[in-house]
N, C-alpha and C. Protein backbone atom coordinates (compact mmCIF):
# COMPACT_ATOMS: atom_id res chain seq x y z
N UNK A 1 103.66 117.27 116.07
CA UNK A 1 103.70 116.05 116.88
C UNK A 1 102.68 115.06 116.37
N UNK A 2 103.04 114.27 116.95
CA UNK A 2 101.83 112.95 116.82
C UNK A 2 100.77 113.50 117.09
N UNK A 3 99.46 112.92 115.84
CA UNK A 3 98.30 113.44 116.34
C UNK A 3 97.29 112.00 116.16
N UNK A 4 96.14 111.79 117.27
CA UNK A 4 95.28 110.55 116.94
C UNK A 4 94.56 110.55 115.76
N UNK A 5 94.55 109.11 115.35
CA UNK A 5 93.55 109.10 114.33
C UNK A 5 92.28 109.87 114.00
N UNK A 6 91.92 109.80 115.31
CA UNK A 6 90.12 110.82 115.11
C UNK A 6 90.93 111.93 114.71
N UNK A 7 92.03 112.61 114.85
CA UNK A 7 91.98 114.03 114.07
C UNK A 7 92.05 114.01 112.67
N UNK A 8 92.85 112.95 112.15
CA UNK A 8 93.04 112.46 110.60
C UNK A 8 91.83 112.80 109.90
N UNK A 9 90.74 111.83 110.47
CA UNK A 9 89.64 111.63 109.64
C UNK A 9 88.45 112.45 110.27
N UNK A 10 87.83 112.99 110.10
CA UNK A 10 86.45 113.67 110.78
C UNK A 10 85.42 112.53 110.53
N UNK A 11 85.37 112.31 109.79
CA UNK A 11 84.14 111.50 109.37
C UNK A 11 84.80 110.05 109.56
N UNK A 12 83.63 108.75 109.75
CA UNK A 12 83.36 107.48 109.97
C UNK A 12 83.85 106.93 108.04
N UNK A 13 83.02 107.98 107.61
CA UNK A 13 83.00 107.49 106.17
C UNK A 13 84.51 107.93 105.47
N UNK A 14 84.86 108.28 105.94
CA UNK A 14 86.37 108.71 105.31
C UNK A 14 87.42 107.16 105.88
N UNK A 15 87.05 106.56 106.59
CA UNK A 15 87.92 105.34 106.88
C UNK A 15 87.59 104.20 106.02
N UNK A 16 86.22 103.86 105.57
CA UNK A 16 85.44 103.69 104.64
C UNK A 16 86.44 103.45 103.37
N UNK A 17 85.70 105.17 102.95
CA UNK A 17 86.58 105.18 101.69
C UNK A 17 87.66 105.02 101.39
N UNK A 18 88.60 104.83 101.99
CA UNK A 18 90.10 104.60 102.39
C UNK A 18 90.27 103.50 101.93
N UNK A 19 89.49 102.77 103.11
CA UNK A 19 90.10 101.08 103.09
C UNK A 19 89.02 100.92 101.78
N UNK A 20 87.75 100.87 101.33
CA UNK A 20 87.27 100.78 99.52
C UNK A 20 88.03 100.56 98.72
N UNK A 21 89.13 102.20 98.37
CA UNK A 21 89.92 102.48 97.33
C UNK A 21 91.16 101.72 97.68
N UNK A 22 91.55 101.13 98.96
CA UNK A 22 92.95 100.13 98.94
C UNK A 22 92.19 98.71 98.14
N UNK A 23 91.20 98.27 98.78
CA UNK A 23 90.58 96.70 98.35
C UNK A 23 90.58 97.12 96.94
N UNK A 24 89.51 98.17 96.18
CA UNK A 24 89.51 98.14 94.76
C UNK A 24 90.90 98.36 94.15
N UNK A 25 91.98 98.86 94.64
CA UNK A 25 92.97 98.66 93.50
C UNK A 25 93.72 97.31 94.02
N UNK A 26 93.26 96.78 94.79
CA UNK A 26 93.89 95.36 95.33
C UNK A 26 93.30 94.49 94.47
N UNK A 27 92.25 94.61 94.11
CA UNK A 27 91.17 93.81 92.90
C UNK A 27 91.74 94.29 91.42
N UNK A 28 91.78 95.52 91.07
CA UNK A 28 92.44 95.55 89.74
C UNK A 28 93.66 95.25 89.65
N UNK A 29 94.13 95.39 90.54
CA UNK A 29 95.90 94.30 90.34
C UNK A 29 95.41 93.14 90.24
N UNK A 30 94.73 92.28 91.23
CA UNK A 30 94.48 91.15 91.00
C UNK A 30 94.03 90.65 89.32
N UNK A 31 93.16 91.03 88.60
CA UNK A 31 92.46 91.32 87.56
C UNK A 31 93.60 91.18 86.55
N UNK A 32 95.14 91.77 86.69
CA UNK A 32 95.77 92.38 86.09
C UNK A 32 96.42 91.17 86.18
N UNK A 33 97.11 90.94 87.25
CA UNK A 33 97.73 89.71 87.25
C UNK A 33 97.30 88.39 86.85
N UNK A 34 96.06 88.39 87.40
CA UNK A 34 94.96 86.76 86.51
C UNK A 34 95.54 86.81 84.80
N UNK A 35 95.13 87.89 84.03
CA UNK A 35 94.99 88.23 82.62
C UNK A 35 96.79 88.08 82.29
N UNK A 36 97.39 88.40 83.00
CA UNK A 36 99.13 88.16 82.61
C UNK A 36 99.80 86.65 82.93
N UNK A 37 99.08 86.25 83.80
CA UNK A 37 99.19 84.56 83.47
C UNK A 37 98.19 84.07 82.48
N UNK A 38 97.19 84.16 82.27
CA UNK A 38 96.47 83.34 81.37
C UNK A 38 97.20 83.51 79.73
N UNK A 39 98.50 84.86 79.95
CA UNK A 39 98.61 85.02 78.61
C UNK A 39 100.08 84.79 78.32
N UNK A 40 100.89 84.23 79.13
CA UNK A 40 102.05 83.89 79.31
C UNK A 40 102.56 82.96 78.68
N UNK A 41 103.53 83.13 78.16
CA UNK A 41 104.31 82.53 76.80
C UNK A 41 104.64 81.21 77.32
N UNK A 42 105.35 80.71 78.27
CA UNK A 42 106.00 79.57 79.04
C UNK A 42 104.64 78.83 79.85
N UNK A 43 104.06 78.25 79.03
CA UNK A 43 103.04 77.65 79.65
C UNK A 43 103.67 76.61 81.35
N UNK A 44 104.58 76.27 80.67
CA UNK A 44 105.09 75.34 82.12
C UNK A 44 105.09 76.61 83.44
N UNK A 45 105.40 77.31 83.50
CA UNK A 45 105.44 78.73 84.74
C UNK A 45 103.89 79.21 84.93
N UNK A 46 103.18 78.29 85.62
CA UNK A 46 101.93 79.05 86.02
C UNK A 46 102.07 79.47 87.14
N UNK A 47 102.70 79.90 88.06
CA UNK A 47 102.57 80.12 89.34
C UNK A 47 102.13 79.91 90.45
N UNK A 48 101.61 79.88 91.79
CA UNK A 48 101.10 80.10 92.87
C UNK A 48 100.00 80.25 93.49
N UNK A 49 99.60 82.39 92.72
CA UNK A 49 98.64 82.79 93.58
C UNK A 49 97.74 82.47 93.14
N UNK A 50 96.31 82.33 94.02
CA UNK A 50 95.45 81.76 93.22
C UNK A 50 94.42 83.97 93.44
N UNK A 51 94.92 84.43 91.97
CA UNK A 51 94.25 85.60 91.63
C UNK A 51 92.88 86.26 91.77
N UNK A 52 92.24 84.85 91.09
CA UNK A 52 90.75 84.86 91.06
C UNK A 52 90.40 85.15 92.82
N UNK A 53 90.40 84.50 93.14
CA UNK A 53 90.34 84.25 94.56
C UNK A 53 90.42 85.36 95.50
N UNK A 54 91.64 85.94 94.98
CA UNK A 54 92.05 87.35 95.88
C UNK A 54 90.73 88.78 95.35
N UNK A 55 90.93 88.72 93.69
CA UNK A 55 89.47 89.17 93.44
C UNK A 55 88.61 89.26 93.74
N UNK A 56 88.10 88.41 94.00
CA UNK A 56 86.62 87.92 94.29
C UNK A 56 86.53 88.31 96.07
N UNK A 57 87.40 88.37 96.61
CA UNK A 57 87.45 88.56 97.96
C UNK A 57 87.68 90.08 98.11
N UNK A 58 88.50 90.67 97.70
CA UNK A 58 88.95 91.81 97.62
C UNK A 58 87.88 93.21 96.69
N UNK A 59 87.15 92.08 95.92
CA UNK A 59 86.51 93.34 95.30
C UNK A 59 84.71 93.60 96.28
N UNK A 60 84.47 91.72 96.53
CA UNK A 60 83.46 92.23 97.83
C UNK A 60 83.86 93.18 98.60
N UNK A 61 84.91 93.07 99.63
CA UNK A 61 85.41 93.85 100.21
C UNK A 61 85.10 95.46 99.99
N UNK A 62 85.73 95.68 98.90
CA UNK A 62 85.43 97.26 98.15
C UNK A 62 84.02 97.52 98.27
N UNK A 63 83.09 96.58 97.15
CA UNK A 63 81.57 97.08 97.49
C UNK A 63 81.39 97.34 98.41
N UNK A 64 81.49 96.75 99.62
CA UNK A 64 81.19 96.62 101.05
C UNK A 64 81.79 98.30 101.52
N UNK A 65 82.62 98.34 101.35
CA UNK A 65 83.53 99.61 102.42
C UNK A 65 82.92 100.50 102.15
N UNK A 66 82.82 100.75 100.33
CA UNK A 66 82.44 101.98 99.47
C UNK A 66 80.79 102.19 99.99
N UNK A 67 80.23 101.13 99.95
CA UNK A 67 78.85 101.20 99.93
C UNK A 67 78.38 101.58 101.34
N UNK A 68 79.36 101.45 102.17
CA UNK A 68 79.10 102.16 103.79
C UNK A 68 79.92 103.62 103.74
N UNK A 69 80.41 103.35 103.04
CA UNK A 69 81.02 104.94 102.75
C UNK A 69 79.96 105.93 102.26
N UNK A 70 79.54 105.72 101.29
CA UNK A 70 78.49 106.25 100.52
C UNK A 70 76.99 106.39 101.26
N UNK A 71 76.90 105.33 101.93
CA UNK A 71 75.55 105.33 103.16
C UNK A 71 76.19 106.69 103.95
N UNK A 72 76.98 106.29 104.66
CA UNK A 72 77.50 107.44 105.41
C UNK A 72 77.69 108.73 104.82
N UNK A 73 78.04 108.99 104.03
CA UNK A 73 78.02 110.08 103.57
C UNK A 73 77.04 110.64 103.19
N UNK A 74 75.86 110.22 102.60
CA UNK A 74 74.47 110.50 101.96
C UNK A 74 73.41 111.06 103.20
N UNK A 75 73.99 110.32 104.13
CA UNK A 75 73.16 109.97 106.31
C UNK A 75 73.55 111.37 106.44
N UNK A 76 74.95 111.89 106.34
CA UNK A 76 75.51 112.62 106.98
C UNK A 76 75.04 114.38 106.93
């Protein structure tokens, strides 16, 4: 059956690391995608997202989660 979240995770720092490792590969896509437009054959097709941006937001993010993850875990 359905079980609550607190059974999922025992630890504070396990939600942490979770949401860290989603932001950091949200940042290396980002990373990935910046570098595949800058190298794109059809200069007229630059697109939309603005990459950098999502980076730079997304990889604070990570430091942030990981680095309370890692507090927590070290506390623990």
């Amino acid at each position: 059956m359905w079980r609550a979240m607190d059974d999922w995770f025992a630890h504070i720092w396990e939600y942490h690391a979770i949401a860290g490792a989603f932001t950091l590969a949200l940042a290396l896509t980002a990373v990935w995608a910046e570098r595949r437009r800058l190298r794109r054959t059809n200069l007229d097709a630059v697109g939309f997202m603005p990459w950098t941006v999502i980076y730079l937001i997304s990889f604070l993010a990570a430091v942030v989660f990981l680095g309370l993850a890692a507090r927590e875990w070290f506390g623990a």
